[in-house]
N, C-alpha and C. Protein backbone atom coordinates (compact mmCIF):
# COMPACT_ATOMS: atom_id res chain seq x y z
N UNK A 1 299.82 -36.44 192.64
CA UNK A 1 300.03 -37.28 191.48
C UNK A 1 299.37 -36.62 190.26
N UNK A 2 300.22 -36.64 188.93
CA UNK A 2 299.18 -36.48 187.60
C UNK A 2 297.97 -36.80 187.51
N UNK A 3 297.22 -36.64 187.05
CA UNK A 3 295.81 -36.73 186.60
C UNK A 3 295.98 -38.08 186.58
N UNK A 4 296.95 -38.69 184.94
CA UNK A 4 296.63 -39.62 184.68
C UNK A 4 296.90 -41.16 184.95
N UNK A 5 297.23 -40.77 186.74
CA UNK A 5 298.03 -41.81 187.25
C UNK A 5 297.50 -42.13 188.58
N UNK A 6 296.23 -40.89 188.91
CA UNK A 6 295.07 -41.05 189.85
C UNK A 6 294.52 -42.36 189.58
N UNK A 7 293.58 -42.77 190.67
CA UNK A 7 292.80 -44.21 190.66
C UNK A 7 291.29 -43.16 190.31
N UNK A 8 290.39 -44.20 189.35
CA UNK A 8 289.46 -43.27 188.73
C UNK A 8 288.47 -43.71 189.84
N UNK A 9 287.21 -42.86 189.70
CA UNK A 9 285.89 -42.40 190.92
C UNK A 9 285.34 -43.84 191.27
N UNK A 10 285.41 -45.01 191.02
CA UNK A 10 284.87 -46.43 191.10
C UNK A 10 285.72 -47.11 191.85
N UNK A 11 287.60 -46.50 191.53
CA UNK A 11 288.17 -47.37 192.74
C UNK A 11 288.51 -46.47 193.59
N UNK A 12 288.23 -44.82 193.74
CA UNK A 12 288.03 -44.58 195.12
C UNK A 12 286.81 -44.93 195.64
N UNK A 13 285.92 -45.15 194.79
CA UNK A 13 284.20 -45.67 196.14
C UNK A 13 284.94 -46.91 196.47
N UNK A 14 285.14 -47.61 195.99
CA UNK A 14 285.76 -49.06 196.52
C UNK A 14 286.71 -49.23 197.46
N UNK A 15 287.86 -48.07 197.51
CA UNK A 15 288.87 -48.21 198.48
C UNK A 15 287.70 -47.31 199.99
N UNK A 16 286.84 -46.47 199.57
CA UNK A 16 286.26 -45.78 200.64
C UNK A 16 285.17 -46.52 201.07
N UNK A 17 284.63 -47.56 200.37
CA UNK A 17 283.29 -48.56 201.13
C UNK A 17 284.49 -49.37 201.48
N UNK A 18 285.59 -50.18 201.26
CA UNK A 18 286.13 -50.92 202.14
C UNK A 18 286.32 -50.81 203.62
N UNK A 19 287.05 -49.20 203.50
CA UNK A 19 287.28 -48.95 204.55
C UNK A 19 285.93 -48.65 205.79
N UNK A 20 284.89 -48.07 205.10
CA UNK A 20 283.95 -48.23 206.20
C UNK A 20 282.76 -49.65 206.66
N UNK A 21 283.15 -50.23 205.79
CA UNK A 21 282.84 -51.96 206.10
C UNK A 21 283.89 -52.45 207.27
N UNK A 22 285.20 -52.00 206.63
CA UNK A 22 286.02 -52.73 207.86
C UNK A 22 286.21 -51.79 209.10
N UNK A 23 285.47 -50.77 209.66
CA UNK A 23 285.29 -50.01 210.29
C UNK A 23 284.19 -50.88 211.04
N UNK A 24 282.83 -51.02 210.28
CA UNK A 24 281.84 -51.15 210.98
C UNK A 24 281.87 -52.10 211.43
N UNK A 25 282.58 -53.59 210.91
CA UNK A 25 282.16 -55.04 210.64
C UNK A 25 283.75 -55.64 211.52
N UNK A 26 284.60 -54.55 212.24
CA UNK A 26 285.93 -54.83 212.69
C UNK A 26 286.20 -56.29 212.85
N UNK A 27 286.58 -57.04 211.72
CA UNK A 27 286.75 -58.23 212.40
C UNK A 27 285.88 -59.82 211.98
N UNK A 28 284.61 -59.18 212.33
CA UNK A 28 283.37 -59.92 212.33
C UNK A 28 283.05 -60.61 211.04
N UNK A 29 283.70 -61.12 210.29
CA UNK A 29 283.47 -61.96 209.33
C UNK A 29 281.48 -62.17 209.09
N UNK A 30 281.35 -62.72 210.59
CA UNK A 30 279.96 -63.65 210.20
C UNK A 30 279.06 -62.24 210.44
N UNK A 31 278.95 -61.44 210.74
CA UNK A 31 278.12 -60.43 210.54
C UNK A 31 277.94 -59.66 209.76
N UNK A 32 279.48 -59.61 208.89
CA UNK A 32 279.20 -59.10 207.48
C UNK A 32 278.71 -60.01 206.78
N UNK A 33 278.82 -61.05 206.96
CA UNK A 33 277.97 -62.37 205.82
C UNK A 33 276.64 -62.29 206.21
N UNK A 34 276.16 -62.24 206.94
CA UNK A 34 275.01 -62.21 207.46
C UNK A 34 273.71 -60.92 207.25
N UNK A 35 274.77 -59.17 207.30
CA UNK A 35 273.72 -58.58 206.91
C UNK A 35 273.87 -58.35 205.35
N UNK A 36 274.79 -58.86 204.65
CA UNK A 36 275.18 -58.52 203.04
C UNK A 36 274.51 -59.35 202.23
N UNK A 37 274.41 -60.79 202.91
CA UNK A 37 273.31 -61.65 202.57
C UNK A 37 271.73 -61.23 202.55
N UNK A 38 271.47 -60.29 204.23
CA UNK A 38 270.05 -60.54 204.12
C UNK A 38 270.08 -59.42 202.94
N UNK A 39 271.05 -58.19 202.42
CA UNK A 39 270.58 -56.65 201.47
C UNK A 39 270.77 -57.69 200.34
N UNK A 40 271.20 -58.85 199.91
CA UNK A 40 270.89 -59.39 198.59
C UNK A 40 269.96 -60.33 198.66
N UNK A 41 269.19 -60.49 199.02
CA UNK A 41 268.14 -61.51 199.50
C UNK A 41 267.30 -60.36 199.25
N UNK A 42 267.12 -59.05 199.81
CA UNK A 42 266.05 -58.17 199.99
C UNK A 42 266.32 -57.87 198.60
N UNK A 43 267.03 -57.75 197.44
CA UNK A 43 266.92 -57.00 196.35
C UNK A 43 266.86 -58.03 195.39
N UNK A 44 266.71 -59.44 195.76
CA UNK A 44 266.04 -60.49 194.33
C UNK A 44 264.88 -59.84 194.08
N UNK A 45 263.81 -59.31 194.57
CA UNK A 45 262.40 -58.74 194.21
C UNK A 45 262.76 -58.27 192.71
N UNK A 46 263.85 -56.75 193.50
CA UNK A 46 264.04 -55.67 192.56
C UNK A 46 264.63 -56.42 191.29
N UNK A 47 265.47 -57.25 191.11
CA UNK A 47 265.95 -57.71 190.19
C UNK A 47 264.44 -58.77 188.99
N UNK A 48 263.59 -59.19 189.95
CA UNK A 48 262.77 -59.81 189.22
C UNK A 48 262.13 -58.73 188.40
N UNK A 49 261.77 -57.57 188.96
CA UNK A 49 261.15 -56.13 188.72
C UNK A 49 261.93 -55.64 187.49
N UNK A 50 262.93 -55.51 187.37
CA UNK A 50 263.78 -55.58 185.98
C UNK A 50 263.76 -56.10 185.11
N UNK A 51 263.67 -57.34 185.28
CA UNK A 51 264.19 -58.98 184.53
C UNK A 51 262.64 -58.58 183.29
N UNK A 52 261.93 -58.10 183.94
CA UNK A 52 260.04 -58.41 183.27
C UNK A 52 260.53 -58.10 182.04
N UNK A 53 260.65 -56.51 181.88
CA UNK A 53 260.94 -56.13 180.28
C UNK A 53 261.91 -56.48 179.70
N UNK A 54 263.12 -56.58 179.84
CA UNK A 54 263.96 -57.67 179.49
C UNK A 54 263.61 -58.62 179.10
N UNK A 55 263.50 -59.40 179.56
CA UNK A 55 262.67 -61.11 179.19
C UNK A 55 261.64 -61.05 178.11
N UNK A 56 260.90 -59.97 178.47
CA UNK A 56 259.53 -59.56 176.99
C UNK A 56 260.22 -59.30 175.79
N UNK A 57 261.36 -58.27 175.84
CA UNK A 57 262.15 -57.89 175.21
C UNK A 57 262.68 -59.23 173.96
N UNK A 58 263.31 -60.18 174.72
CA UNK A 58 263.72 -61.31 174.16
C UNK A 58 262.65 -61.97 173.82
N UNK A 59 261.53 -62.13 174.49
CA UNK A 59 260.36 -62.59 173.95
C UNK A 59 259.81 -62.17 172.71
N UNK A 60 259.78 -60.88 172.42
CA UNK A 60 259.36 -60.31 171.46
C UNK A 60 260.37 -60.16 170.18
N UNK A 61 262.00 -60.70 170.54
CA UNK A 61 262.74 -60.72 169.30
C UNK A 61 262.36 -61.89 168.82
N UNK A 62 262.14 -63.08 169.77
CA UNK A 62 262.08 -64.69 169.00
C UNK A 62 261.08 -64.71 168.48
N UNK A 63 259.75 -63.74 168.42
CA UNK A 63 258.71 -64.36 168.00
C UNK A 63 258.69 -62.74 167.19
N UNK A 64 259.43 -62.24 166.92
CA UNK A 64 259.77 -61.59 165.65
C UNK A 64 258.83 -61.49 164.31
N UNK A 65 258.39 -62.44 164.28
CA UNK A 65 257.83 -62.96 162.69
C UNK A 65 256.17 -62.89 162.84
N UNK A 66 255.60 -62.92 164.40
CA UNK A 66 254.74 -62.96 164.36
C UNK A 66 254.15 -61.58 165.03
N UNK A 67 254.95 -60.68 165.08
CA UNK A 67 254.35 -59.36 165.48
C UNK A 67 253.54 -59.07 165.32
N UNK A 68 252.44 -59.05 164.16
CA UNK A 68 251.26 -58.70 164.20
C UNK A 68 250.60 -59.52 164.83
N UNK A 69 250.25 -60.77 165.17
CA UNK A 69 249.49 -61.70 166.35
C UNK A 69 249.92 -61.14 167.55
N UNK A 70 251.13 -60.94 168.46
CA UNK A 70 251.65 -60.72 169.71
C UNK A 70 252.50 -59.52 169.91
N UNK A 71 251.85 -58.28 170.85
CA UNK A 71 252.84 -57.17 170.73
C UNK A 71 253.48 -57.00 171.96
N UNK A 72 254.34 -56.36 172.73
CA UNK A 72 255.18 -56.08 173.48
C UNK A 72 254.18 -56.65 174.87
N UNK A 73 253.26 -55.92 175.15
CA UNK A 73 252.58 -56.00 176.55
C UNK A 73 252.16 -57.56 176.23
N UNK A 74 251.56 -58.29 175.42
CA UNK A 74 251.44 -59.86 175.36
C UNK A 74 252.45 -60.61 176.14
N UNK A 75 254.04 -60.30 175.63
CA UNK A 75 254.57 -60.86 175.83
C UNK A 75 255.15 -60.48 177.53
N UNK A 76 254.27 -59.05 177.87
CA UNK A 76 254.74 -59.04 179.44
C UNK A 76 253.67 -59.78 180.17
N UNK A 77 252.74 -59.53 179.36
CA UNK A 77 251.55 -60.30 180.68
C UNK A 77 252.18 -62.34 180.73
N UNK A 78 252.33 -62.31 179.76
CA UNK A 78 253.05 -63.74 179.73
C UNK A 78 254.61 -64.19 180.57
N UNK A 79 255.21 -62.74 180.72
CA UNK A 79 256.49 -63.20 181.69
C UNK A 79 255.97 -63.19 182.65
N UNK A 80 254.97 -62.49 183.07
CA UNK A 80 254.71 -62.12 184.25
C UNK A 80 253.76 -63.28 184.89
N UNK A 81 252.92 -63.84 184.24
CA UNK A 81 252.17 -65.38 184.37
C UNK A 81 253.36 -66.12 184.71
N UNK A 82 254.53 -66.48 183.86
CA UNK A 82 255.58 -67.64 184.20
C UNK A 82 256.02 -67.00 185.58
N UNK A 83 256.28 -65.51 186.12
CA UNK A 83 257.22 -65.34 186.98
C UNK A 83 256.05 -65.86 188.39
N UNK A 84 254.85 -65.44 188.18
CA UNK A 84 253.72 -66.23 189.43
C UNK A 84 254.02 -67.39 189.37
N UNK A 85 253.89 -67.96 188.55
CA UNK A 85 253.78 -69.67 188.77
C UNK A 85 255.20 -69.79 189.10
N UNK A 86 256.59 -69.22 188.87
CA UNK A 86 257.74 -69.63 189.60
C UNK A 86 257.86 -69.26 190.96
N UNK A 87 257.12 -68.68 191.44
CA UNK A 87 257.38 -67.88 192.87
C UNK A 87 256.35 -69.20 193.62
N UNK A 88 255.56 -68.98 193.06
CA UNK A 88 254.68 -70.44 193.55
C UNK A 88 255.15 -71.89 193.70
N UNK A 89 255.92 -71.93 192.98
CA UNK A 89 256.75 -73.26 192.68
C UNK A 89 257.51 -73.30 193.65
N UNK A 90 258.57 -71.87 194.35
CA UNK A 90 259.49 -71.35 195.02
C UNK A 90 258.93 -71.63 196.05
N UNK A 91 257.84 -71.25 196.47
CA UNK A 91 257.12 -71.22 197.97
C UNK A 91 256.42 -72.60 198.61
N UNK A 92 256.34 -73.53 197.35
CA UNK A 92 255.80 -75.15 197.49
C UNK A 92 257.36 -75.41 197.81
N UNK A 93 257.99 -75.24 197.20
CA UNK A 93 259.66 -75.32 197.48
C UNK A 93 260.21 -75.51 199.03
N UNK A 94 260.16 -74.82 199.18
CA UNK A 94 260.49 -74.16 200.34
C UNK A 94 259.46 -74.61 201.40
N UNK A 95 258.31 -74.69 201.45
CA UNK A 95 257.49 -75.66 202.19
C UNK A 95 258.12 -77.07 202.40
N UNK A 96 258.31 -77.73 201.57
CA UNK A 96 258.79 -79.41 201.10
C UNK A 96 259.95 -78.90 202.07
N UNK A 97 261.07 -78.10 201.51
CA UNK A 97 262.50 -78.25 202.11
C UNK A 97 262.50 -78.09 204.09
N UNK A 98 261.31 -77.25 204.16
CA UNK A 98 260.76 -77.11 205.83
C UNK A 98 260.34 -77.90 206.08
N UNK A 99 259.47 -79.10 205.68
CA UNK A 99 258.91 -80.39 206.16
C UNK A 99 260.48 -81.39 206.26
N UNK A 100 261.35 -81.31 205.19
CA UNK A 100 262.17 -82.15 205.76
C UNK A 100 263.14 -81.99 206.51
N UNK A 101 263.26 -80.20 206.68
CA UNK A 101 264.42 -80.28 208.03
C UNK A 101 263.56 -80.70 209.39
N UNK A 102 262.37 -80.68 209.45
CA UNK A 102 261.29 -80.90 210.75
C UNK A 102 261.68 -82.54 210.58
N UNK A 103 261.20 -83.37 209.65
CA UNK A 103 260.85 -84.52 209.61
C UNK A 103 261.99 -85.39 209.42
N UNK A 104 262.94 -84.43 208.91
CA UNK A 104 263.93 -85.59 208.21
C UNK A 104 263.81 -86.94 207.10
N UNK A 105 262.35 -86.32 206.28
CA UNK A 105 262.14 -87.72 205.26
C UNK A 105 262.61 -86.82 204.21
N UNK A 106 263.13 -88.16 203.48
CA UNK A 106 263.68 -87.44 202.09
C UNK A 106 262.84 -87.65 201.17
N UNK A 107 261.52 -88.25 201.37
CA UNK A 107 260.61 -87.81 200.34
C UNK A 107 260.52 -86.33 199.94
N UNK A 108 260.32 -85.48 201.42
CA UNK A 108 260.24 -84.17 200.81
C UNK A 108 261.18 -83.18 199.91
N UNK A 109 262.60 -83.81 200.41
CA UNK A 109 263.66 -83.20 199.33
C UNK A 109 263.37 -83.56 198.01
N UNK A 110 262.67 -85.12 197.57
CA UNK A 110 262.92 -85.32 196.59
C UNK A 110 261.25 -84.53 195.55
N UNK A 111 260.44 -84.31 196.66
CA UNK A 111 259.32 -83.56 196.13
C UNK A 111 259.73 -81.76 195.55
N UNK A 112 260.07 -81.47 196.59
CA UNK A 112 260.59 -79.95 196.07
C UNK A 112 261.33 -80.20 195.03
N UNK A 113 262.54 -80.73 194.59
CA UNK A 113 263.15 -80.77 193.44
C UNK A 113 262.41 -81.32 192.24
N UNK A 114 261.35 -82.02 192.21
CA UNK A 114 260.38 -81.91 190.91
C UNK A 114 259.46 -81.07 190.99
N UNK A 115 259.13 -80.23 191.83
CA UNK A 115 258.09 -78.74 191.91
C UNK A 115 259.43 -77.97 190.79
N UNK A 116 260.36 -78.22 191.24
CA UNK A 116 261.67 -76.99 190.91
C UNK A 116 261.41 -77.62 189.09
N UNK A 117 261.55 -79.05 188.85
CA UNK A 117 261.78 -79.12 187.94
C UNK A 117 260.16 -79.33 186.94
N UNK A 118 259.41 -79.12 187.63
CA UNK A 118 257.96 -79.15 187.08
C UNK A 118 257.97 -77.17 186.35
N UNK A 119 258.35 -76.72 187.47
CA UNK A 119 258.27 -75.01 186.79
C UNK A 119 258.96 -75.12 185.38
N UNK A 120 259.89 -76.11 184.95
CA UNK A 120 260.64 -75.82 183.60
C UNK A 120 259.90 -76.08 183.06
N UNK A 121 259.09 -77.42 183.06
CA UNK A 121 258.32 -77.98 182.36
C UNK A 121 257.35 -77.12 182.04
N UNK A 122 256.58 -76.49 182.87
CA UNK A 122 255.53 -75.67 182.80
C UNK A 122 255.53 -74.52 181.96
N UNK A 123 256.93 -73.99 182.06
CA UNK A 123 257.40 -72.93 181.35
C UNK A 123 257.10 -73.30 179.86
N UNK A 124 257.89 -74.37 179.41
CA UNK A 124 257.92 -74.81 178.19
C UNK A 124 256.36 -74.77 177.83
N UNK A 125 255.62 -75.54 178.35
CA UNK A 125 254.22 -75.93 178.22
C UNK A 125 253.27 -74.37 177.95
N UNK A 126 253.93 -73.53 178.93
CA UNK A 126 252.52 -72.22 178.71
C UNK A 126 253.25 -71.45 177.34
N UNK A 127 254.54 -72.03 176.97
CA UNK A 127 255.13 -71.29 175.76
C UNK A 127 254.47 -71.63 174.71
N UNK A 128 254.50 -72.90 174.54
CA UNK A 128 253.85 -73.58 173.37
C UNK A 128 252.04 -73.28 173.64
N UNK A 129 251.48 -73.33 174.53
CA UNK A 129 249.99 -73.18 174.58
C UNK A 129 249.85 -71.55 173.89
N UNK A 130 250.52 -71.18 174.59
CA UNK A 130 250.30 -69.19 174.10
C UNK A 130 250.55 -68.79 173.02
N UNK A 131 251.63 -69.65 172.30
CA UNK A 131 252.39 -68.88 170.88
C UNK A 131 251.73 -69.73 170.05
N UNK A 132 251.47 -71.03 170.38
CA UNK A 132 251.19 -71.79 169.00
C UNK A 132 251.50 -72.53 168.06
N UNK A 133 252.91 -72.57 168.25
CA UNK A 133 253.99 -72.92 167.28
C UNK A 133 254.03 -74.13 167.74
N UNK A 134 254.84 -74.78 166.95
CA UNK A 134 255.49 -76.82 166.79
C UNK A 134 255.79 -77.16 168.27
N UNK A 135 255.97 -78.34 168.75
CA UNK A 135 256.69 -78.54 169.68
C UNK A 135 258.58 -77.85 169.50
N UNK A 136 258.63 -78.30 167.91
CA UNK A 136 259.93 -78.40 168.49
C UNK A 136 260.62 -76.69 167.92
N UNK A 137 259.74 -75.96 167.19
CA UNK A 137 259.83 -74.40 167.04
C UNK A 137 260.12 -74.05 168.54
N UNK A 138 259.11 -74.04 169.59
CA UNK A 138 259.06 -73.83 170.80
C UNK A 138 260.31 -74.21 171.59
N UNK A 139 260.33 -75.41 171.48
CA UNK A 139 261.36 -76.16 171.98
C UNK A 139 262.71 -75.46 171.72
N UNK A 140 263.19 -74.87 170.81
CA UNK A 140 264.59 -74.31 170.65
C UNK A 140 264.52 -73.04 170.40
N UNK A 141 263.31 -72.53 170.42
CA UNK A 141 263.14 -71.10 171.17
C UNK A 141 262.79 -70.75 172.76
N UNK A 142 262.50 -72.06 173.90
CA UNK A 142 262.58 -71.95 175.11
C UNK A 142 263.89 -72.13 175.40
N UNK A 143 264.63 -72.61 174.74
CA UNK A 143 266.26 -72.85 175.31
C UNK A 143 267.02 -71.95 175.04
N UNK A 144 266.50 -71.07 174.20
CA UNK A 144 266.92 -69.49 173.33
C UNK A 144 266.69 -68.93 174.16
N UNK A 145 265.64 -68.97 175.05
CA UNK A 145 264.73 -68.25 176.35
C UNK A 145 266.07 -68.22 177.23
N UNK A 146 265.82 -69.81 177.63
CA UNK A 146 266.53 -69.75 179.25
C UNK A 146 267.85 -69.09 179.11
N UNK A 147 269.22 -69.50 178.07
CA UNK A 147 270.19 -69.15 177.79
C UNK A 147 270.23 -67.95 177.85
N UNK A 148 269.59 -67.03 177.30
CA UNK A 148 269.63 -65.43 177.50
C UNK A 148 268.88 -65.01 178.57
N UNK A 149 268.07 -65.61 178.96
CA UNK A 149 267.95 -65.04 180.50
C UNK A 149 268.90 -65.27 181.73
N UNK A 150 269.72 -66.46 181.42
CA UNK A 150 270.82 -66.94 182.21
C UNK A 150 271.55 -65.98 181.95
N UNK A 151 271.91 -65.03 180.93
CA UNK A 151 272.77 -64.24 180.81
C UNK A 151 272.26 -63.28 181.32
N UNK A 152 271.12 -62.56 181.26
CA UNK A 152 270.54 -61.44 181.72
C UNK A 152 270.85 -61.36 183.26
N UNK A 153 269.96 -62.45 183.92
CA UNK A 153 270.12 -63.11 185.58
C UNK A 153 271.25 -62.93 185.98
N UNK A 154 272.85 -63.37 185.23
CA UNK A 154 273.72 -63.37 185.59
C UNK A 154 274.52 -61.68 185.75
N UNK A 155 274.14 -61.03 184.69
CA UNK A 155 274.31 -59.82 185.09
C UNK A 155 273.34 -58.62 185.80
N UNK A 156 272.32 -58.90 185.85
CA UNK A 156 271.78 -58.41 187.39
C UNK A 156 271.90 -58.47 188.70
N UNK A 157 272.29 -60.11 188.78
CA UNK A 157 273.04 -60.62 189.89
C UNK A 157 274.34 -60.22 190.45
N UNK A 158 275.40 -59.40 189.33
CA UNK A 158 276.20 -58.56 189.56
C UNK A 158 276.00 -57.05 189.82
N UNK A 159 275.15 -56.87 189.22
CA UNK A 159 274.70 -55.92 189.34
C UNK A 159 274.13 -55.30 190.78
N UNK A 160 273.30 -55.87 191.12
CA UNK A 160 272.77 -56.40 192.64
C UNK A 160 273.69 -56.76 193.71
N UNK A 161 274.70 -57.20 193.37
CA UNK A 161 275.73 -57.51 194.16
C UNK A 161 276.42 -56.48 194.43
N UNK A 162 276.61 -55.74 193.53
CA UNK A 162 277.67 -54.59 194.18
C UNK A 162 276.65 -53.42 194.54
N UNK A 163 275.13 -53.63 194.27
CA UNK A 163 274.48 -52.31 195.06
C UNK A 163 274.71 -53.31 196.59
N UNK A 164 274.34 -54.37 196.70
CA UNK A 164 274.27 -54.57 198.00
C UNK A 164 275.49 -54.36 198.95
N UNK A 165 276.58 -54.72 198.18
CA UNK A 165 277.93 -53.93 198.97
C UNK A 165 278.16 -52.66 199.22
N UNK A 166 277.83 -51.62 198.85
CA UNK A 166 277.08 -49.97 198.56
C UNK A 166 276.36 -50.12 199.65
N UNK A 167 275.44 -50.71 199.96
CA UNK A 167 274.54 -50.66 201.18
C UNK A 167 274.39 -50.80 202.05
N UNK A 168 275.77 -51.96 202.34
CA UNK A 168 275.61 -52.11 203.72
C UNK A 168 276.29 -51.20 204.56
């Protein structure tokens, strides 16, 4: 075939990891779900490991004005404070959700989901304690936060997704 009528180097890796997925996985639906799950499960770390300067990044455009008070590493030691206290939140989480598949009380479902929703809160709270600013300055610069990190998250998460298909 012409050059320009070849499939370019991204959809031959794609037609060539298909084929050795459906080589390895002949069939087996639940075993490819199973180890593709655990290689994206193993690479949320790496993605949090990314997310840091990024997130500072955006941190450091919204608070723009106050550059001389707060410089780049401020604003990492500060993602990096929110990302402990979310992993913590994650792991009280996940405790609660193990007490109620043992116990079956739905107190504990309904406890983990305000740990989940206490981390927002908290977030907001160490924003405004650290920067200083109004409630409501803060306030529509944490939603400036989450929104572009939802975007960020969302494309790492793709990102991550297709290394983990690469990997298995």
């Amino acid at each position: 075939m012409p050059a320009s009528k070849r499939d370019g180097w991204f959809s031959r890796m794609m037609v060539h990891r298909g084929i050795v997925i459906n080589k390895k996985f002949y069939g087996d639906k639940e075993a490819f779900n199973e180890q593709f799950l655990e290689a994206f499960f193993h690479s949320v770390p790496q993605m949090m490991f990314v997310s840091v300067p990024l997130v500072a990044l955006v941190l450091q455009l919204l608070y723009i004005r106050r550059r001389k008070l707060f410089f780049y590493e401020d604003h990492v030691i500060m993602i990096v404070h929110i990302y402990i206290a979310a992993f913590i939140a994650i792991l009280v989480y996940y405790g609660f959700s193990g007490l109620q598949t043992i116990t079956e009380f739905s107190v504990f479902k309904w406890l983990g989901y305000t740990v989940i929703g206490y981390i927002f809160f908290y977030c907001f709270a160490a924003m405004y304690k650290f920067y200083g600013q109004g409630i409501f300055k803060t306030f529509i610069k944490y939603f400036i936060l989450l929104f572009v990190c939802g975007i960020i998250a969302s494309l790492l998460m793709i990102t991550f997704f297709i290394k983990s298909l690469l990997q298995i």
